[in-house]
C-alpha atoms as a PDB file:
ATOM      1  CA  UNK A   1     -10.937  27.272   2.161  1.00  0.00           C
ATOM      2  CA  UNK A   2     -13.419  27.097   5.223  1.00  0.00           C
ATOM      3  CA  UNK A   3     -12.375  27.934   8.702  1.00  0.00           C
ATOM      4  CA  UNK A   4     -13.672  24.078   9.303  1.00  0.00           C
ATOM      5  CA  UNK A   5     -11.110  23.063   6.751  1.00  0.00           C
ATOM      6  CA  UNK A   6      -8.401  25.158   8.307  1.00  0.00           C
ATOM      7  CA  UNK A   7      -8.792  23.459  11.617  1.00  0.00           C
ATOM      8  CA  UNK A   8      -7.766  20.481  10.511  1.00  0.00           C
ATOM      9  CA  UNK A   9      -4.168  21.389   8.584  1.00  0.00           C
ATOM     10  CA  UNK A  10      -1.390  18.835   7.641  1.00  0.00           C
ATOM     11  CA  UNK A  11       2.018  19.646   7.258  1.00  0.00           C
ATOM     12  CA  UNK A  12       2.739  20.021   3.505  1.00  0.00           C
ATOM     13  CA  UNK A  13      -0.582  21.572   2.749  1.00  0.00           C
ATOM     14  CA  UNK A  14      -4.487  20.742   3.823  1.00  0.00           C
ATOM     15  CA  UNK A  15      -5.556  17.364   5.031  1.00  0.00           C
ATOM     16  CA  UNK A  16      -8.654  17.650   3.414  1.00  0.00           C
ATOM     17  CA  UNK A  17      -7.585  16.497  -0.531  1.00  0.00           C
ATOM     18  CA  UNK A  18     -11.343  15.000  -1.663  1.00  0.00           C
ATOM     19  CA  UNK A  19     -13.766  17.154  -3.270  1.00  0.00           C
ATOM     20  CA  UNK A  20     -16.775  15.206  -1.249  1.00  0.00           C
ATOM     21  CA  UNK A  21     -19.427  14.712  -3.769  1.00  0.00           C
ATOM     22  CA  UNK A  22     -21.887  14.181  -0.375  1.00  0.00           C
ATOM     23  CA  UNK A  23     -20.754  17.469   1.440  1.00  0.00           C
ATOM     24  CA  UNK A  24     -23.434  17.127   4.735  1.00  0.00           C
ATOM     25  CA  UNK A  25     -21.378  13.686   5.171  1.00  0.00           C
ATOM     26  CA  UNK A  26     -18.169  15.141   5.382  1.00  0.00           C
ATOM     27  CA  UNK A  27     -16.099  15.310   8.289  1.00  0.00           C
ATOM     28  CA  UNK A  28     -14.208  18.362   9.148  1.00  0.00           C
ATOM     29  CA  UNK A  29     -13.928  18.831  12.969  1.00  0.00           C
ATOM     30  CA  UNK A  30     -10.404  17.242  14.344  1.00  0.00           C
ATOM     31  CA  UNK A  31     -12.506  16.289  17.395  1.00  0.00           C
ATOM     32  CA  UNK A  32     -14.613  13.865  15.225  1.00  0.00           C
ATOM     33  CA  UNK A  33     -11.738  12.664  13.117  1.00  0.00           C
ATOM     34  CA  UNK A  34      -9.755  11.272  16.867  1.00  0.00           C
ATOM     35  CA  UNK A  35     -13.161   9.881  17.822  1.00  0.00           C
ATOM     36  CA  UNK A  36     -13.389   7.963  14.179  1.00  0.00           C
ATOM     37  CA  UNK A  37      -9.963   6.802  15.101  1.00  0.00           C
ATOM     38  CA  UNK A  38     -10.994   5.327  18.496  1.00  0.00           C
ATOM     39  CA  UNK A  39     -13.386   3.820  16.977  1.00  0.00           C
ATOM     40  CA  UNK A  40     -11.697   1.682  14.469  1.00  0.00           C
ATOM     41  CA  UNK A  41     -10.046  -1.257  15.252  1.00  0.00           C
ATOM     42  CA  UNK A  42      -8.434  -2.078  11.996  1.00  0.00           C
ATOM     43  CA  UNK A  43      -6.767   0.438   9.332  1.00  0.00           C
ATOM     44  CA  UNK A  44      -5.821  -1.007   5.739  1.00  0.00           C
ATOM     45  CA  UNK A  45      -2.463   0.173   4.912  1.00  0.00           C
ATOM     46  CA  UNK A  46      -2.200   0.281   0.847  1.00  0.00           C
ATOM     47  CA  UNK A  47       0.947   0.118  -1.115  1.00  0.00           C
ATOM     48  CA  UNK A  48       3.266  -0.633  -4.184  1.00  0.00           C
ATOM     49  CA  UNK A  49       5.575  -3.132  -4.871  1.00  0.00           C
ATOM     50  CA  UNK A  50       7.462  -4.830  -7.609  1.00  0.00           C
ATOM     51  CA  UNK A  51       4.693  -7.932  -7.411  1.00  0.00           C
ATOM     52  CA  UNK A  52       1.955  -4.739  -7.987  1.00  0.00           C
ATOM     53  CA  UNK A  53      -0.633  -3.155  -5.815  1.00  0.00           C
ATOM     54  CA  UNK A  54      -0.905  -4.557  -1.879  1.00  0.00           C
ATOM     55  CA  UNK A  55      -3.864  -3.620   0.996  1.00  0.00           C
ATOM     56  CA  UNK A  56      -3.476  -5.369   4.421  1.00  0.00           C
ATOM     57  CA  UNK A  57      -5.987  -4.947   7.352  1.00  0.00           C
ATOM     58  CA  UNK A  58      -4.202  -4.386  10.414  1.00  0.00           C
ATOM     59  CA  UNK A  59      -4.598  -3.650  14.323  1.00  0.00           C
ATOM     60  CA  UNK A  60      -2.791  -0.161  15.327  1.00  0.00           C
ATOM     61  CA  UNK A  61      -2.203   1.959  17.872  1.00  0.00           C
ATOM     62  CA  UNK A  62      -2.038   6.463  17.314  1.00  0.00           C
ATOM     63  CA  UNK A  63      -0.575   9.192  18.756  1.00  0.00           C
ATOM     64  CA  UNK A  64      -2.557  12.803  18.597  1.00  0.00           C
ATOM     65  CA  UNK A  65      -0.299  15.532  19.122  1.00  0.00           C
ATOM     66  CA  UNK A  66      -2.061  18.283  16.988  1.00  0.00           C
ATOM     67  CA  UNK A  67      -3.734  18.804  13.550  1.00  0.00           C
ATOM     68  CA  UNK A  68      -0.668  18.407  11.923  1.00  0.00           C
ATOM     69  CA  UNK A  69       1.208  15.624  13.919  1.00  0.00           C
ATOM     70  CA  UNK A  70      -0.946  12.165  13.356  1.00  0.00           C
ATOM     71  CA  UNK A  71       1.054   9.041  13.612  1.00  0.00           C
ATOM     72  CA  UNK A  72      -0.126   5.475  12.929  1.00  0.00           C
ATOM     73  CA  UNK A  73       1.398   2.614  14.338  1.00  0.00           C
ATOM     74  CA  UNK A  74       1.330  -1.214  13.232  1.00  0.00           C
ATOM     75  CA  UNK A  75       3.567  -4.071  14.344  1.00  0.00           C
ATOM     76  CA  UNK A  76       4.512  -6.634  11.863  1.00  0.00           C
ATOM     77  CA  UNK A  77       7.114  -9.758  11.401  1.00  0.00           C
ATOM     78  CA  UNK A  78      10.657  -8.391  10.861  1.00  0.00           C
ATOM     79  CA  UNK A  79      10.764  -9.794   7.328  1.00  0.00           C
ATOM     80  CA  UNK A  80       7.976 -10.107   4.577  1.00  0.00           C
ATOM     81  CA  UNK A  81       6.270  -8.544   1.344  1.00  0.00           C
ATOM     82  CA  UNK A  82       4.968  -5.293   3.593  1.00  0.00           C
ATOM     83  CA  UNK A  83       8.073  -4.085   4.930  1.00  0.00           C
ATOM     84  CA  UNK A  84      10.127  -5.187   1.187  1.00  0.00           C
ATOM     85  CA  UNK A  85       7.247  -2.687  -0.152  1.00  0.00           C
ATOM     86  CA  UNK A  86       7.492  -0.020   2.649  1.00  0.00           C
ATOM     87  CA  UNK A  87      11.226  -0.623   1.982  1.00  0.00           C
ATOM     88  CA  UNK A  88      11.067   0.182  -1.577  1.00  0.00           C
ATOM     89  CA  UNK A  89       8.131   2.602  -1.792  1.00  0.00           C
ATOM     90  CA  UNK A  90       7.418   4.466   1.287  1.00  0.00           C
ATOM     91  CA  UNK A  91       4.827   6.433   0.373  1.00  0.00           C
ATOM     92  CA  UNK A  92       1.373   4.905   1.156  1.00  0.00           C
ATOM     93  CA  UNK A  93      -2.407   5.363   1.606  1.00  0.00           C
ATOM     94  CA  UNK A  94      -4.464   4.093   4.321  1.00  0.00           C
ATOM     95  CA  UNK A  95      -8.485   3.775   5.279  1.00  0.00           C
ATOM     96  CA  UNK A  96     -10.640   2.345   8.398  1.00  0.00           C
ATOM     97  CA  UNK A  97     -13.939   2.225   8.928  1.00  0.00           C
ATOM     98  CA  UNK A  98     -16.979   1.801  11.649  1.00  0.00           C
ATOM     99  CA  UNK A  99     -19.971  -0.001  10.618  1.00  0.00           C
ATOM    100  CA  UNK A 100     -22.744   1.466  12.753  1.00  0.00           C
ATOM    101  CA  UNK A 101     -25.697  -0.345  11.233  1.00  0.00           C
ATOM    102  CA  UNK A 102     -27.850  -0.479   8.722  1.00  0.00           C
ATOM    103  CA  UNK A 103     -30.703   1.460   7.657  1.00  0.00           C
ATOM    104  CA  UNK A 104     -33.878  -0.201   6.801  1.00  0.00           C
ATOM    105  CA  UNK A 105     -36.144   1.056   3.659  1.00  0.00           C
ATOM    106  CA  UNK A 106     -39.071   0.172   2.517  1.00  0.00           C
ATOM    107  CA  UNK A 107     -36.884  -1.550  -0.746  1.00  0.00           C
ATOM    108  CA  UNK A 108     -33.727  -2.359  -1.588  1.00  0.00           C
ATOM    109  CA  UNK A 109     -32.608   0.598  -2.746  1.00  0.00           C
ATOM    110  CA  UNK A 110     -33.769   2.862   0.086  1.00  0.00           C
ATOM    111  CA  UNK A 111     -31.503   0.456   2.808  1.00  0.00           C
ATOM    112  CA  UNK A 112     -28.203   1.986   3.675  1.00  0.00           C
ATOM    113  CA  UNK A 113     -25.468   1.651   6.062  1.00  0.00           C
ATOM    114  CA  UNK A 114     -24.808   4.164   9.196  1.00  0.00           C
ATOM    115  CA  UNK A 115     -20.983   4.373   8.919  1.00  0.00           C
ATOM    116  CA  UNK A 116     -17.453   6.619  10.030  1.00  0.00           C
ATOM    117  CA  UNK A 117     -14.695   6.304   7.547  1.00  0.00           C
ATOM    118  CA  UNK A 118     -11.419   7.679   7.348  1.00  0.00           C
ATOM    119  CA  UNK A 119      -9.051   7.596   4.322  1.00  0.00           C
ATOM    120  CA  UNK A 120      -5.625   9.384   3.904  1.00  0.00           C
ATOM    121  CA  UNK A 121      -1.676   9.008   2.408  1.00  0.00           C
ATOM    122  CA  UNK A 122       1.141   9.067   4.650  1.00  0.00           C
ATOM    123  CA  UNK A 123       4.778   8.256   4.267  1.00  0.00           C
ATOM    124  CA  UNK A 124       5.939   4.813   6.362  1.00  0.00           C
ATOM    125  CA  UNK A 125       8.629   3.999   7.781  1.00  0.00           C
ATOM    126  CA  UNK A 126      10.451   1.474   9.898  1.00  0.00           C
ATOM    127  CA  UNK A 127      10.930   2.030  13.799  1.00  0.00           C
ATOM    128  CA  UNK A 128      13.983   1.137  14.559  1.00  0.00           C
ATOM    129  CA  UNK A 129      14.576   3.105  17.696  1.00  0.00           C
ATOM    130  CA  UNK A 130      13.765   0.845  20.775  1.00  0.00           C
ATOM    131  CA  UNK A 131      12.011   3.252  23.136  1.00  0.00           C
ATOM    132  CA  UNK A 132       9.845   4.487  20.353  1.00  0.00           C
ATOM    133  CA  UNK A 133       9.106   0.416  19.182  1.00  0.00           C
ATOM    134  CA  UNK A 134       8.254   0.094  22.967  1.00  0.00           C
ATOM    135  CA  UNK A 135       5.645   3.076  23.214  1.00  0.00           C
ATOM    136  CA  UNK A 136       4.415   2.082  19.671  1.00  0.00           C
ATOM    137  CA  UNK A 137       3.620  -1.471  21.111  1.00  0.00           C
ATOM    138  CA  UNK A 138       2.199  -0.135  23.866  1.00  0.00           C
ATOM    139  CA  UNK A 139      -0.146   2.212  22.063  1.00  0.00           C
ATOM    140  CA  UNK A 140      -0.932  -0.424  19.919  1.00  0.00           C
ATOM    141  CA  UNK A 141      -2.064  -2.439  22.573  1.00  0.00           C
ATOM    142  CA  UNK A 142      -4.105   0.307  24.691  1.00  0.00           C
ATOM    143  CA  UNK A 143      -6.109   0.775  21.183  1.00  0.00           C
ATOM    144  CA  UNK A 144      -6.592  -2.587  20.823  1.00  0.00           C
ATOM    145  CA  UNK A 145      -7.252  -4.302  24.044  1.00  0.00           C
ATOM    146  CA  UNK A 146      -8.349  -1.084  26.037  1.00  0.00           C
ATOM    147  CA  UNK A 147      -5.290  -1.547  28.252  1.00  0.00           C
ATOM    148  CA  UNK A 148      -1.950  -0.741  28.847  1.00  0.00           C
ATOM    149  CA  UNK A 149       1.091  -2.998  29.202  1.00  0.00           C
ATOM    150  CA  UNK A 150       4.580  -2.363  29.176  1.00  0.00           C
ATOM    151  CA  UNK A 151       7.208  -3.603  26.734  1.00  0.00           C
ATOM    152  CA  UNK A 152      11.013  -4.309  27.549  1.00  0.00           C
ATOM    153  CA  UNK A 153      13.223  -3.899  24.994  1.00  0.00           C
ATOM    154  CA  UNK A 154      14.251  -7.468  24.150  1.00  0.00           C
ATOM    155  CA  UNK A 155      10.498  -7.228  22.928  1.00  0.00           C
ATOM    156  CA  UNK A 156      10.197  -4.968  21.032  1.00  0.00           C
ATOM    157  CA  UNK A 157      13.390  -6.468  19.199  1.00  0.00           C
ATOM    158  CA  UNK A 158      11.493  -9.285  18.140  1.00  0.00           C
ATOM    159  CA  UNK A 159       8.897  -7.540  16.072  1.00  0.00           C
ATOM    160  CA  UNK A 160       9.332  -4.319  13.610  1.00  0.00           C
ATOM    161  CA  UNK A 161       6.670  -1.528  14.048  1.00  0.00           C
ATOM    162  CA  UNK A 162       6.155   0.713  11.114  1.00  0.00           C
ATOM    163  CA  UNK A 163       4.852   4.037  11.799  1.00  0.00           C
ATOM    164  CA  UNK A 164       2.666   6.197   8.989  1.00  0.00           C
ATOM    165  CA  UNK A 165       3.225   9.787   9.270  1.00  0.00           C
ATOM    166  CA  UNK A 166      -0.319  10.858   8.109  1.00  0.00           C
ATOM    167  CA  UNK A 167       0.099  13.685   5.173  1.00  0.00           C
ATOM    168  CA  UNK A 168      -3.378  13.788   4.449  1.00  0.00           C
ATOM    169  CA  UNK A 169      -6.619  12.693   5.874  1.00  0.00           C
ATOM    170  CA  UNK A 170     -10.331  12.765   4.983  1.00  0.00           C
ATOM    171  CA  UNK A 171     -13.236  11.516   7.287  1.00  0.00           C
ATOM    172  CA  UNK A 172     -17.029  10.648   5.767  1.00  0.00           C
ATOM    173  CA  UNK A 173     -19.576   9.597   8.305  1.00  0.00           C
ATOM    174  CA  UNK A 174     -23.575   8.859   7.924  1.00  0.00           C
ATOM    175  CA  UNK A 175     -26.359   8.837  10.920  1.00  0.00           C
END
């Protein structure tokens, strides 16, 4: 593999799983990849239950700690079809996505879309910790509102965060 590809490791193997059919759009540098991140304000968690397959959009928050420690984090109601799924079938795949504009042509088929996208599989799981649901809620809300509050444990007791544990990731971006 690439040095570029190397930079960017996961534990249990490479991050970078997707033979990219468009190579000059893929993304290798983790640099670019946290930027894409900060960029997104919604990922679409993907999963499996009993009832079949199940994609929700939702607001998160991320910790960075290296190339191979990426954490997603989503609060949710403390009962309902995603956690029964997470429950049951842990093992999920996520995506988000910037739309930067479009690209005029001079026909249909020459228009296009200026975009950042990021897909990958992680395992989920259920906070249930209370200083961890606190920093996840207030991660959450620094990616989402651009500031920081503070949560007290009563709470974070009335909500359940589920955290991804990112396995694998792959970003695609057009100019």
């Amino acid at each position: 593999m690439s040095g570029a590809l190397n930079a960017f490791k996961i534990k249990g193997g490479f991050g970078f799983t997707m033979d990219m059919r468009r190579k000059d759009r893929h993304i290798t540098q983790a640099d670019r990849i946290v930027s894409i991140i900060d960029g997104c304000s919604v990922c679409r968690i993907a999963m499996q239950d009993g009832e079949g397959l199940y994609i929700v959009p939702l607001s998160f928050g991320y910790e960075y700690s290296g190339v191979d420690n990426i954490k997603l984090y989503f609060h949710s109601a403390n009962e309902g079809r995603k956690l029964r799924a997470i429950t049951a079938r842990p093992d999920v795949a996520f995506e988000m996505d910037c739309m930067e504009g479009i690209t005029q042509g001079d026909t249909a088929c020459s228009y296009s879309c200026a975009y950042k996208s990021i897909t990958g599989t992680a395992r989920a799981s259920i906070v249930c910790d209370t200083e961890e649901k606190q920093r996840a809620l207030s991660l959450i809300m620094e990616h989402t509102a651009k500031k920081h509050f503070d949560f007290n444990s009563e709470q974070a007791a009335h909500v359940a965060i589920i955290r991804l544990d990112v396995k694998s990731i792959s970003a695609k971006g057009s100019d």
